[in-house]
N, C-alpha and C. Protein backbone atom coordinates (compact mmCIF):
# COMPACT_ATOMS: atom_id res chain seq x y z
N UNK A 1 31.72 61.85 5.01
CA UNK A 1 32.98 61.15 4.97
C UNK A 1 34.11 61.99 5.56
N UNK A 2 33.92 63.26 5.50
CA UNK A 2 34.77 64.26 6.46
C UNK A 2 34.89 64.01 7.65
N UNK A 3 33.93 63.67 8.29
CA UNK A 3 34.07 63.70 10.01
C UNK A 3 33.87 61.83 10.15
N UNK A 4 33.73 61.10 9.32
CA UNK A 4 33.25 59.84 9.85
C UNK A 4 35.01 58.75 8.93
N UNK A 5 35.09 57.73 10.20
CA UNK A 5 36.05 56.94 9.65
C UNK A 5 34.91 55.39 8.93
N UNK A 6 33.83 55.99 8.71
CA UNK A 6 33.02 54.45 7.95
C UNK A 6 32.52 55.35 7.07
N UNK A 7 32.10 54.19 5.95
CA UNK A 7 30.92 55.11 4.54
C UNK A 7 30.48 53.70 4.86
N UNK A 8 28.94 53.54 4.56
CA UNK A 8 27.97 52.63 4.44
C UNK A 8 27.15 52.95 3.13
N UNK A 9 27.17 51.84 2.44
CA UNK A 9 26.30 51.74 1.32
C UNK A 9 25.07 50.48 1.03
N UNK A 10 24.14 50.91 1.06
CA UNK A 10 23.09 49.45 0.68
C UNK A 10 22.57 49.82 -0.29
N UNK A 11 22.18 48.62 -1.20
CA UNK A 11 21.81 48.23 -2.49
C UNK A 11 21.03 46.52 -2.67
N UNK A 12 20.24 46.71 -3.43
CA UNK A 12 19.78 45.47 -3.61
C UNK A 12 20.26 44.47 -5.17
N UNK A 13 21.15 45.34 -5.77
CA UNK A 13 22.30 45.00 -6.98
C UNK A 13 22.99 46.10 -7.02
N UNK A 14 24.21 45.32 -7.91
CA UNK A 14 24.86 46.30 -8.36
C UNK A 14 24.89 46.68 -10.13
N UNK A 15 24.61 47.91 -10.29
CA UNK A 15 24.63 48.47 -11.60
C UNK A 15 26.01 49.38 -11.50
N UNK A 16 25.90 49.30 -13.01
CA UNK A 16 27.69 49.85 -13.36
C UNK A 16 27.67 51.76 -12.65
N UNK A 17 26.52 52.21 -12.38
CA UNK A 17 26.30 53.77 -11.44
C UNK A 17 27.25 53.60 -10.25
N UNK A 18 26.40 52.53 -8.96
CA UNK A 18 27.18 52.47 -8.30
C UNK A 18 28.47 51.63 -8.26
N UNK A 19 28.61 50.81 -9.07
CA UNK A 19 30.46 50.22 -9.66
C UNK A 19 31.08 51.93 -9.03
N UNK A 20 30.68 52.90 -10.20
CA UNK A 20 31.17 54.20 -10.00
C UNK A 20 31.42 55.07 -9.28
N UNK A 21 30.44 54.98 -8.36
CA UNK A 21 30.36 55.82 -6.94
C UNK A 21 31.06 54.81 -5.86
N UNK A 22 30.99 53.77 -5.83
CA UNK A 22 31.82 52.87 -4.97
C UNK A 22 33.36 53.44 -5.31
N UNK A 23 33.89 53.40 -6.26
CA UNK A 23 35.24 53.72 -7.07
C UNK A 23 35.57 55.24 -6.50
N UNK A 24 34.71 55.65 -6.74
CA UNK A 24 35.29 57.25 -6.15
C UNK A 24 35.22 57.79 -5.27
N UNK A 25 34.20 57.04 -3.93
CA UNK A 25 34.83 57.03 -2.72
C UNK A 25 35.52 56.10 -2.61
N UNK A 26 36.20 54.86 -3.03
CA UNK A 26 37.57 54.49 -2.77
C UNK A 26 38.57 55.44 -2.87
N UNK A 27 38.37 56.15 -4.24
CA UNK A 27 39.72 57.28 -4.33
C UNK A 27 39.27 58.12 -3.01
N UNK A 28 38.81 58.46 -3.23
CA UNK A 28 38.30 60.09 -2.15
C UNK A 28 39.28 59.29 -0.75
N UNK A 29 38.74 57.91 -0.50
CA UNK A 29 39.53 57.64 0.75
C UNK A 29 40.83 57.33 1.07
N UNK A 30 41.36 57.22 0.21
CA UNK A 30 42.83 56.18 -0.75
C UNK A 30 43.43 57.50 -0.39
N UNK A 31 43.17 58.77 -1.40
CA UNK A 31 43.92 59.68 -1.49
C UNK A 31 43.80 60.37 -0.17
N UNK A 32 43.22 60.90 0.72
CA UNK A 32 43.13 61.04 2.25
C UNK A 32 44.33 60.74 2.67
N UNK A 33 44.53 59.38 2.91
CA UNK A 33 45.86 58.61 3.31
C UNK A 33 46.79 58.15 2.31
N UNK A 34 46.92 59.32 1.00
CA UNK A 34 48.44 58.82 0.30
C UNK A 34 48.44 57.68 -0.17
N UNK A 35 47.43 56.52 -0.48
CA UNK A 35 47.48 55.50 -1.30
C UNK A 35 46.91 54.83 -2.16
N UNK A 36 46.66 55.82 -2.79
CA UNK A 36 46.04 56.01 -4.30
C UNK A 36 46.48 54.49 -5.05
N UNK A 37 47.63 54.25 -4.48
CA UNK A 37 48.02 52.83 -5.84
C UNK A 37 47.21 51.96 -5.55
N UNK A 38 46.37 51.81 -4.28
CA UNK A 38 46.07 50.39 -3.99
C UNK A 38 44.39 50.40 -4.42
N UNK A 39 43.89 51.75 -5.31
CA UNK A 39 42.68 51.77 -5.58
C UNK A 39 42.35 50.29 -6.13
N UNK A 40 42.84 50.48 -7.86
CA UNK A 40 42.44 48.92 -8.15
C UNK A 40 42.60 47.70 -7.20
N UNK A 41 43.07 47.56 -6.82
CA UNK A 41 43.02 46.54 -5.74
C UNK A 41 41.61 46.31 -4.86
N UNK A 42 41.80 47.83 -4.32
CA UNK A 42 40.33 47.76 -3.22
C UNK A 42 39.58 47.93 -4.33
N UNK A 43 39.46 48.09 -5.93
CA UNK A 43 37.88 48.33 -6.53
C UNK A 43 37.94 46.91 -7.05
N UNK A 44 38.55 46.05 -7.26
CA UNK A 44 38.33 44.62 -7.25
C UNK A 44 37.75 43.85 -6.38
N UNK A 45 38.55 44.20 -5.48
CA UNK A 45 37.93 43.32 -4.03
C UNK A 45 36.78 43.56 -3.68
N UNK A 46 36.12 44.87 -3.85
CA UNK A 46 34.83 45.22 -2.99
C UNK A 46 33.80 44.91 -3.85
N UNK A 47 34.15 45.03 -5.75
CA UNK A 47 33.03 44.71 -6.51
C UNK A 47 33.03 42.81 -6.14
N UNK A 48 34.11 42.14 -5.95
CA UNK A 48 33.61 41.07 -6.18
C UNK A 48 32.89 40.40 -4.48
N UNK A 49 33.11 41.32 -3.56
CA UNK A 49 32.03 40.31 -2.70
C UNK A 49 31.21 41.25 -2.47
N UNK A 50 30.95 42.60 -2.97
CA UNK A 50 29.38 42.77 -2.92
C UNK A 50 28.73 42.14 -4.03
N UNK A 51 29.28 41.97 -5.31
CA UNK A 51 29.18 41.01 -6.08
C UNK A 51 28.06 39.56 -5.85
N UNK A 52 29.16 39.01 -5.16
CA UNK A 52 29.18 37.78 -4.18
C UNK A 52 27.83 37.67 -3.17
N UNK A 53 27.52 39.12 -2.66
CA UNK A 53 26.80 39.52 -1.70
C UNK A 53 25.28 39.06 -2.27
N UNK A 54 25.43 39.92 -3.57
CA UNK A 54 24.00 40.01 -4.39
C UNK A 54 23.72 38.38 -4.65
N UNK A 55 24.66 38.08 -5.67
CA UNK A 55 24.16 36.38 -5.81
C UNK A 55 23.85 35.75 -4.59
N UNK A 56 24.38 35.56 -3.48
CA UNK A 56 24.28 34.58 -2.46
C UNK A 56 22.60 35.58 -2.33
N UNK A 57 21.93 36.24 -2.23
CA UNK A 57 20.55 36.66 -2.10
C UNK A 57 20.08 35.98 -2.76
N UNK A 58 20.38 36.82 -4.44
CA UNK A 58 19.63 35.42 -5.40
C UNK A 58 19.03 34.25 -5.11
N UNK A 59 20.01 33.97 -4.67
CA UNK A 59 20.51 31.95 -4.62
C UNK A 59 19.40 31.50 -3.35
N UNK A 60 19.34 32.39 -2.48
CA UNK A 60 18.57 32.36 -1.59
C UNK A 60 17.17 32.29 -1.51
N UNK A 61 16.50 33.78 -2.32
CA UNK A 61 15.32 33.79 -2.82
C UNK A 61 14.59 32.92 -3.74
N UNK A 62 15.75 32.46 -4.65
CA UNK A 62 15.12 31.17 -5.57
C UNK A 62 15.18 30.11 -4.87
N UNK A 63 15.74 29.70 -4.09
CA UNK A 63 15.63 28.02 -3.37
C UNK A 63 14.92 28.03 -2.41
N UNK A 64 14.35 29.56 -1.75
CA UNK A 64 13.59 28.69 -0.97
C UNK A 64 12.17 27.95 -1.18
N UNK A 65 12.02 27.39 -0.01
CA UNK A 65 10.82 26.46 -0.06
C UNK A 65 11.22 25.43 -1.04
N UNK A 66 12.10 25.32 -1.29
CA UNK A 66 12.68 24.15 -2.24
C UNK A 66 13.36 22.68 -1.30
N UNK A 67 13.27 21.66 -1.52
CA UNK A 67 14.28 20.49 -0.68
C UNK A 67 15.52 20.86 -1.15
N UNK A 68 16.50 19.71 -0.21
CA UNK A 68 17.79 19.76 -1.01
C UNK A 68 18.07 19.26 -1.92
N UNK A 69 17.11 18.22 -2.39
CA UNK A 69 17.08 17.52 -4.03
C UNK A 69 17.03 18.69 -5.04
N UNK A 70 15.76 19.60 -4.93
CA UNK A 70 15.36 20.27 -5.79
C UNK A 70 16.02 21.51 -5.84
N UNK A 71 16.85 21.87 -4.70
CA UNK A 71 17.88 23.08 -5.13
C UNK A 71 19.16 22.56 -5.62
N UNK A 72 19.40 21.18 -5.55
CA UNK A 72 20.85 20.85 -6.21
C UNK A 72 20.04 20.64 -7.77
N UNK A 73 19.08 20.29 -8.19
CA UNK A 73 18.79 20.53 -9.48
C UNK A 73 18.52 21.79 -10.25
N UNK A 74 18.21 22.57 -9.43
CA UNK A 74 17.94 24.07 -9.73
C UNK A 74 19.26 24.49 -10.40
N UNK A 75 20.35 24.59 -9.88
CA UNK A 75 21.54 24.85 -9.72
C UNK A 75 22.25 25.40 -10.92
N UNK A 76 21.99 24.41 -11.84
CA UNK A 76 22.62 24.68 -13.42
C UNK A 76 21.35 25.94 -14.12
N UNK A 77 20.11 26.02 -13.81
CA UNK A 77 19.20 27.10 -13.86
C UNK A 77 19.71 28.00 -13.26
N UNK A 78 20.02 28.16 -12.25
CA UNK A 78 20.76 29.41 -11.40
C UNK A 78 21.67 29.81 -12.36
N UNK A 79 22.87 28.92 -12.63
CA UNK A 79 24.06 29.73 -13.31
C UNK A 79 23.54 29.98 -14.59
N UNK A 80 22.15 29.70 -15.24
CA UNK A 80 22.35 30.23 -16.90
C UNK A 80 21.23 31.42 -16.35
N UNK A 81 20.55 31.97 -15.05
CA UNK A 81 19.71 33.10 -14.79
C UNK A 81 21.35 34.41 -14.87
N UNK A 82 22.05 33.79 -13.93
CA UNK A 82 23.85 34.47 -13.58
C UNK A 82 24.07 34.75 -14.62
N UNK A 83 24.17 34.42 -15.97
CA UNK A 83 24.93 34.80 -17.28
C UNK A 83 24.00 35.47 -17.98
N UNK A 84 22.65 35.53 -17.74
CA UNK A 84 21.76 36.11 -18.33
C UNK A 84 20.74 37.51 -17.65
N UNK A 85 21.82 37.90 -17.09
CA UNK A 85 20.74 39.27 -16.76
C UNK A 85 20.95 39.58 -14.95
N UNK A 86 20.91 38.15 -14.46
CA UNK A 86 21.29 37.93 -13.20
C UNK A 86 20.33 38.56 -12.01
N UNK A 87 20.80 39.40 -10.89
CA UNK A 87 20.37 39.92 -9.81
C UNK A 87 19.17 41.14 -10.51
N UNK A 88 19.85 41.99 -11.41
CA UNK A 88 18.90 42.89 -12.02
C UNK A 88 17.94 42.71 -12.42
N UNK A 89 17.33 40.89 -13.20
CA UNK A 89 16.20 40.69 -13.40
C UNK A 89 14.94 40.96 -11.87
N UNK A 90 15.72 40.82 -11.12
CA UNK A 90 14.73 40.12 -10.11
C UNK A 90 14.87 41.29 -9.03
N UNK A 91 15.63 42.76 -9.29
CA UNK A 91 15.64 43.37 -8.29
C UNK A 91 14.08 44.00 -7.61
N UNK A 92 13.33 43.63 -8.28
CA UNK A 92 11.87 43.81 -7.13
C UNK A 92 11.53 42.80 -6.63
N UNK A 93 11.63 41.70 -6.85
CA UNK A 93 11.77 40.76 -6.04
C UNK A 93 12.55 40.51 -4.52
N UNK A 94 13.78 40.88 -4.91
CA UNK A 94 14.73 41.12 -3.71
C UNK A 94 14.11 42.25 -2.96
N UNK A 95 13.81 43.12 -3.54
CA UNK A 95 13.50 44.40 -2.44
C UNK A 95 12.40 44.08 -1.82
N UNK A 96 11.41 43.34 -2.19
CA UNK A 96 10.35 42.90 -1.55
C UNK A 96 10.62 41.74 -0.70
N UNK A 97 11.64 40.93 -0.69
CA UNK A 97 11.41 40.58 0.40
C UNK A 97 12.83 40.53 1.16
N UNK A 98 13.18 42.36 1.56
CA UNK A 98 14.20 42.73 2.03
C UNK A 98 15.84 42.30 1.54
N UNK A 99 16.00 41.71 0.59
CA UNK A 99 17.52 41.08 0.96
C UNK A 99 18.16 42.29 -0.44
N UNK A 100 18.56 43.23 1.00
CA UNK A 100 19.87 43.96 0.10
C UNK A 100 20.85 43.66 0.84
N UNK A 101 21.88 44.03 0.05
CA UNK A 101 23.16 43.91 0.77
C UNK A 101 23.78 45.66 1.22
N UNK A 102 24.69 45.33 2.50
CA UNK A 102 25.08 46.48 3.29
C UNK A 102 26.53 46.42 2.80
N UNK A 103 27.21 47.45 2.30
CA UNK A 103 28.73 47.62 1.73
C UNK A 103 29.43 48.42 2.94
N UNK A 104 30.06 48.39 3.58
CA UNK A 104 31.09 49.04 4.77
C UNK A 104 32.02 49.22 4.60
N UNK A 105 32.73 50.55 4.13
CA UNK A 105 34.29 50.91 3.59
C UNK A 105 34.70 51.36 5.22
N UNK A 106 35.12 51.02 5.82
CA UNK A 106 36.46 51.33 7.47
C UNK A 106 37.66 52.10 7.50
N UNK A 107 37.72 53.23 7.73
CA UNK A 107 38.99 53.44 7.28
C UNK A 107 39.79 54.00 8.53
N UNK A 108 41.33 53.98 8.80
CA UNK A 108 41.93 55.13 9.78
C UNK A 108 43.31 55.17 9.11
N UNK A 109 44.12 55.36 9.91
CA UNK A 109 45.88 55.48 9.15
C UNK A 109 46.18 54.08 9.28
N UNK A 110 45.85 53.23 9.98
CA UNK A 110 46.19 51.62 9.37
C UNK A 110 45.88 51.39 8.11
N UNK A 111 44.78 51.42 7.73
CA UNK A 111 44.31 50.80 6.42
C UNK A 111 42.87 51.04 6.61
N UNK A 112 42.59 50.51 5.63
CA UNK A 112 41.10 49.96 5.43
C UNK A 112 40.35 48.61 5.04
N UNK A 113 39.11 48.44 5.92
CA UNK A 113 38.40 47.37 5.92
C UNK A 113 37.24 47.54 4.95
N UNK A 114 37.14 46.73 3.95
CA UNK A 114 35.96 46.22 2.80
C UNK A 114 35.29 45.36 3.73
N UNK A 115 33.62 45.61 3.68
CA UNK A 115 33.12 44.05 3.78
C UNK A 115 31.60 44.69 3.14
N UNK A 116 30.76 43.24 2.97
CA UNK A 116 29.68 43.30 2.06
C UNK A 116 29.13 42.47 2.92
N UNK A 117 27.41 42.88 3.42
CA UNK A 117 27.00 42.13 4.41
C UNK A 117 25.74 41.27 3.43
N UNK A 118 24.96 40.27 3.50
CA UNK A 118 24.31 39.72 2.87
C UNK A 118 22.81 39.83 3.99
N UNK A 119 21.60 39.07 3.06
CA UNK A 119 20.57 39.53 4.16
C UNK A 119 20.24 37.74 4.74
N UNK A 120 20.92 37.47 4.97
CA UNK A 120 20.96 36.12 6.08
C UNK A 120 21.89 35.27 6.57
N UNK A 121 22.19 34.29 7.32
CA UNK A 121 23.27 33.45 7.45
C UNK A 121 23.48 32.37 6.69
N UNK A 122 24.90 32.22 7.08
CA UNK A 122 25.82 31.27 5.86
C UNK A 122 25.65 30.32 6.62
N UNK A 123 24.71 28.78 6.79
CA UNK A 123 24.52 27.55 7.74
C UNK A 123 24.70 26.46 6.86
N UNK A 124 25.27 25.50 7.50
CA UNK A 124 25.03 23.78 7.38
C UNK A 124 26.30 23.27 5.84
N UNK A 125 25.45 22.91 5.49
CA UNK A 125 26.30 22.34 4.08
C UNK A 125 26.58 23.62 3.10
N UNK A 126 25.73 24.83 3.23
CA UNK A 126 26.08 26.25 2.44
C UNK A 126 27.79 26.44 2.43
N UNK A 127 27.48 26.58 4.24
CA UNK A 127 29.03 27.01 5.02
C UNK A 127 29.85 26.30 4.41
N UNK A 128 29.54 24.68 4.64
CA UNK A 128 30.50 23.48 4.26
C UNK A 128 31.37 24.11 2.79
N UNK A 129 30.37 24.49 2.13
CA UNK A 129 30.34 24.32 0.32
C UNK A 129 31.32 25.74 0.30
N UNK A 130 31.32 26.63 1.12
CA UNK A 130 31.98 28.36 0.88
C UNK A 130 33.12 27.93 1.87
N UNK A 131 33.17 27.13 2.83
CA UNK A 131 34.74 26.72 3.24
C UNK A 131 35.77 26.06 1.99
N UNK A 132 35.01 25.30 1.77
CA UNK A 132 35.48 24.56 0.59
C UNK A 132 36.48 25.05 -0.60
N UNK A 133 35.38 26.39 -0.63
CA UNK A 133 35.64 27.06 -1.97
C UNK A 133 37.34 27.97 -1.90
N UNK A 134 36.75 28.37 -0.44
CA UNK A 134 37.63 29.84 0.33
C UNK A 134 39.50 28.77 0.10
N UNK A 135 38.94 27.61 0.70
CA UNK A 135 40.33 26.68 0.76
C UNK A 135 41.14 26.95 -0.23
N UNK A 136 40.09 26.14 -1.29
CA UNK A 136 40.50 25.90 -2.78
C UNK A 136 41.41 27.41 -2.86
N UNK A 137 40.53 28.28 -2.76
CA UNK A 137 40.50 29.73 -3.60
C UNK A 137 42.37 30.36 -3.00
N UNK A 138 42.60 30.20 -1.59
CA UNK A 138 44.13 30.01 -0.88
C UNK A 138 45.08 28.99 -1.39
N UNK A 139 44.52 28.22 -1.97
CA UNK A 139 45.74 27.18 -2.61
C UNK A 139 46.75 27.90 -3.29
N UNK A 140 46.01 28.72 -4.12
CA UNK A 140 46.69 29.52 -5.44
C UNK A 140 46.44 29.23 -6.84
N UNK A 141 47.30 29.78 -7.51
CA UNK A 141 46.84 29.33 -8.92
C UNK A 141 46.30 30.52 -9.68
N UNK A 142 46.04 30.81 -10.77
CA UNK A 142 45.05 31.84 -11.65
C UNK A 142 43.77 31.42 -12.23
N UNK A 143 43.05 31.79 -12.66
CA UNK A 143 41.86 31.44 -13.35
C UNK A 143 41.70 29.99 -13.95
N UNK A 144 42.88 30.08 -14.65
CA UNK A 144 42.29 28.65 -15.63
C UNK A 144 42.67 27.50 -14.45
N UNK A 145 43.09 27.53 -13.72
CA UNK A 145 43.32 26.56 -12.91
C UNK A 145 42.28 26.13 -11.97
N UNK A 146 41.50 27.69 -11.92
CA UNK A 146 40.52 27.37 -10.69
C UNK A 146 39.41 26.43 -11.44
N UNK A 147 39.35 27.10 -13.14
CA UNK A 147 38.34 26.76 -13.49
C UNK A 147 38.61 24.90 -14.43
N UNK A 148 39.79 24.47 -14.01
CA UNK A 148 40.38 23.29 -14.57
C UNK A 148 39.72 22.68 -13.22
N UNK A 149 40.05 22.98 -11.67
CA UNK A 149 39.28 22.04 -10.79
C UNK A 149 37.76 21.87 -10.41
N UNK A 150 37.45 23.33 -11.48
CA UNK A 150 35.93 23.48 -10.61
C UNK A 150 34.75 23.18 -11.56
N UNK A 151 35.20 22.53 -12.92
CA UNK A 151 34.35 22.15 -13.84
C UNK A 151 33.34 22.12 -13.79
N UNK A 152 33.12 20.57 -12.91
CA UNK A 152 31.87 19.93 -12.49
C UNK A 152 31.13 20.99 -11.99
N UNK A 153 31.39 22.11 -10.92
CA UNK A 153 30.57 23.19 -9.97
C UNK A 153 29.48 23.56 -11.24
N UNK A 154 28.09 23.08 -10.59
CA UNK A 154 26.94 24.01 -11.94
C UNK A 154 26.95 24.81 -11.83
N UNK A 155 27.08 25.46 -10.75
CA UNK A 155 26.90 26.93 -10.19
C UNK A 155 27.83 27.89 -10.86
N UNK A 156 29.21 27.24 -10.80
CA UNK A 156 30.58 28.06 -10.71
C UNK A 156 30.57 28.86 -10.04
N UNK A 157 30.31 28.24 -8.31
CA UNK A 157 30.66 29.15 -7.67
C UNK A 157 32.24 29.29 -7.01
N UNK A 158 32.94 30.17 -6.14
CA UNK A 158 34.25 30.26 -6.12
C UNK A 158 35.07 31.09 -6.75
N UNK A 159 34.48 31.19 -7.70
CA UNK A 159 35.54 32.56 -8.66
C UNK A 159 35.58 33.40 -8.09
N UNK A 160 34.96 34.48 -7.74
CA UNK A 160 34.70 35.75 -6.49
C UNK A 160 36.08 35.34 -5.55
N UNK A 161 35.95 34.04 -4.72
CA UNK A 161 37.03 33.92 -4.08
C UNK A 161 38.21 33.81 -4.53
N UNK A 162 38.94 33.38 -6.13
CA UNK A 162 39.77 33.33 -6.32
C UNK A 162 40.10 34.85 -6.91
N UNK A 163 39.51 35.46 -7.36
CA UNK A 163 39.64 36.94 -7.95
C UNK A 163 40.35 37.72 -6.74
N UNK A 164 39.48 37.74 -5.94
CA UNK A 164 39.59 38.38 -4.15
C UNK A 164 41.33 38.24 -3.97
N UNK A 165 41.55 36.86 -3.81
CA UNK A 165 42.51 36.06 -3.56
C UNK A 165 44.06 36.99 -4.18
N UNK A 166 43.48 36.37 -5.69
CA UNK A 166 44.66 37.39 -6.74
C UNK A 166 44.89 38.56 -6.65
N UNK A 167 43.70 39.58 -6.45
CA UNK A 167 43.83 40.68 -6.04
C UNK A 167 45.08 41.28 -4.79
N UNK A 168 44.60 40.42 -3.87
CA UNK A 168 45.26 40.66 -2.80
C UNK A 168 46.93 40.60 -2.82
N UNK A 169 46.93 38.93 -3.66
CA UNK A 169 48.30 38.98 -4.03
C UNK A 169 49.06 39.64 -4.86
N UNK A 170 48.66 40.32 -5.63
CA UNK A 170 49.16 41.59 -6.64
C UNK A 170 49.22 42.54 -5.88
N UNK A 171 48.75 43.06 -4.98
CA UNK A 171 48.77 44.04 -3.90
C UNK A 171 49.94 44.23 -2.99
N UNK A 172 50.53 42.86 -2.78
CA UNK A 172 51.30 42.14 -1.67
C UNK A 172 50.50 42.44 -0.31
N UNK A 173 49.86 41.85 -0.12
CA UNK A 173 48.55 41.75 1.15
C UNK A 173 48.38 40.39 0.93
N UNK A 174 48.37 39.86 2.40
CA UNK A 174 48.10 38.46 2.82
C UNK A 174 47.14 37.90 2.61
N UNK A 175 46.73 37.12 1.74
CA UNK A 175 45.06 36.62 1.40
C UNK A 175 44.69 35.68 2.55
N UNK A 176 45.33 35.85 3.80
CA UNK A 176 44.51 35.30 5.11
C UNK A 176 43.70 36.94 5.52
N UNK A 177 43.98 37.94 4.79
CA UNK A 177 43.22 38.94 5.41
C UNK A 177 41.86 38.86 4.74
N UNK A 178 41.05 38.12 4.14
CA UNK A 178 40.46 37.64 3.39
C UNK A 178 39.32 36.86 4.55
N UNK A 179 38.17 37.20 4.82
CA UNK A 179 37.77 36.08 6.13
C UNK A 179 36.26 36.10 5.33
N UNK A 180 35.07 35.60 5.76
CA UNK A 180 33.63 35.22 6.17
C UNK A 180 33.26 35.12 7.04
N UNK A 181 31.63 35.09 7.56
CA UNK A 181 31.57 34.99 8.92
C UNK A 181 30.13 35.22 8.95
N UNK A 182 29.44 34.18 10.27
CA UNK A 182 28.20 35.12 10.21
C UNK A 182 27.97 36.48 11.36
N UNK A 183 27.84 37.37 11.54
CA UNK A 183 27.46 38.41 12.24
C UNK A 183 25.78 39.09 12.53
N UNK A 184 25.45 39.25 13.54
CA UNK A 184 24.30 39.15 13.63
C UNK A 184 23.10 38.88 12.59
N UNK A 185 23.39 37.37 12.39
CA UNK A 185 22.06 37.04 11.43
C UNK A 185 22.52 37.11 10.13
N UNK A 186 23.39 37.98 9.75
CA UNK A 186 23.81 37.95 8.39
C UNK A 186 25.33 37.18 7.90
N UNK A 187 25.27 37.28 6.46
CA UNK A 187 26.59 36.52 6.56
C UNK A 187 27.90 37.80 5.88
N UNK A 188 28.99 37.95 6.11
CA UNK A 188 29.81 38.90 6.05
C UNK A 188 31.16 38.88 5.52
N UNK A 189 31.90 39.17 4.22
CA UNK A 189 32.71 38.88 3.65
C UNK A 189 33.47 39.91 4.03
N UNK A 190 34.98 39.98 4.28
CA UNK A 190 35.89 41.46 4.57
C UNK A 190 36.89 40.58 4.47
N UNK A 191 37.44 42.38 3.93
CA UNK A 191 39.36 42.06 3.57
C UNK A 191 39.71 43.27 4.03
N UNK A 192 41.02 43.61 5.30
CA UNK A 192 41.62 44.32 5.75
C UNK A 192 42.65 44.54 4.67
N UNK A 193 42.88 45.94 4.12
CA UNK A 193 43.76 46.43 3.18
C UNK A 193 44.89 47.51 4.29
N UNK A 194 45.97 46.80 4.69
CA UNK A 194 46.90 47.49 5.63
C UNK A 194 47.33 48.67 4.25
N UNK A 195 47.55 50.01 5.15
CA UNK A 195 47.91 50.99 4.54
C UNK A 195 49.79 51.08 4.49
N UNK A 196 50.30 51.58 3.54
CA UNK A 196 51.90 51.57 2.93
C UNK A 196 52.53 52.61 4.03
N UNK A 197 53.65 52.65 4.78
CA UNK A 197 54.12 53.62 4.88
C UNK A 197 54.37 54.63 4.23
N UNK A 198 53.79 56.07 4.41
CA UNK A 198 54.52 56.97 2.90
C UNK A 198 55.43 58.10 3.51
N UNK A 199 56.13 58.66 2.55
CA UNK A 199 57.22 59.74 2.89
C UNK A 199 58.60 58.81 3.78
């Protein structure tokens, strides 16, 4: 991290170890460039779309070979696997059939770039369903609001995006710096954290 303006991290979950080591190369990089305040900020943002990163694997590995009937029924199974143990049950599963996620901290005297890469693309009605969410998630609002429109969701998915969202705005950072995307083959969540003038 001395001579390099990237740190790369892959994982196939996240356990509260690396929560930790993610956190302290945020500081290590924060303090580099004098902006130590905006740690919590960037340790919010990055746990919730590598977060984000891991489930969308999940979600992946369990549906396939499934129709679209039988993964919209799955769905409410998904979110009580999510509350119960989640990505960690199944991390040999994931490793076996490759899907970790890639974490990319960016840094120079602008700022720094978060993103969390996933192990496939975001296509068709998925995309539809994570535009959707991203919208919602820019409207505004806090928690109970998101979770007043998003009832019906079995999944509950979207929160990640509204967390992200809040984050940013407590920061005073533009939650259009907030994007998705697919990039070679995979799908890719990042938030540009512009650095403060100091002195």
């Amino acid at each position: 991290m001395n001579k390099d303006s990237c740190v790369r991290l892959s994982a196939y979950t996240i356990t509260p170890e690396s929560e930790q080591q993610i956190k302290e190369t945020l500081e290590e990089i924060l303090s580099r460039f004098g902006q130590t305040d905006m740690l919590m900020t960037a340790a919010i943002i990055l746990k919730e779309i590598a977060t984000n990163a891991v489930k969308a694997n999940l979600k992946h590995l369990l549906l396939q070979g499934r129709s679209e009937a039988e993964a919209a029924a799955f769905l409410p199974e998904f979110r009580r696997i999510l509350q119960t143990g989640g990505p960690s049950a199944y991390r040999a599963q994931l490793a076996a059939a490759g899907l970790k996620i890639e974490i990319c901290l960016q840094f120079d005297a602008s700022g720094l770039r978060l993103s969390a890469r996933n192990g496939f693309p975001v296509e068709g009605a998925e995309r539809d369903r994570l535009n959707d969410k991203w919208s919602k998630a820019l409207q505004g609002g806090d928690m109970r609001q998101f979770f007043d429109r998003n009832r019906a969701d079995a999944e509950g998915a979207g929160l990640g995006f509204t967390m992200v969202i809040n984050a940013l705005k407590s920061g005073d950072i533009d939650p259009q710096s907030f994007r998705f995307d697919t990039e070679d083959g995979k799908t890719v969540a990042a938030v540009f954290i512009p650095f403060k003038k100091t002195g």
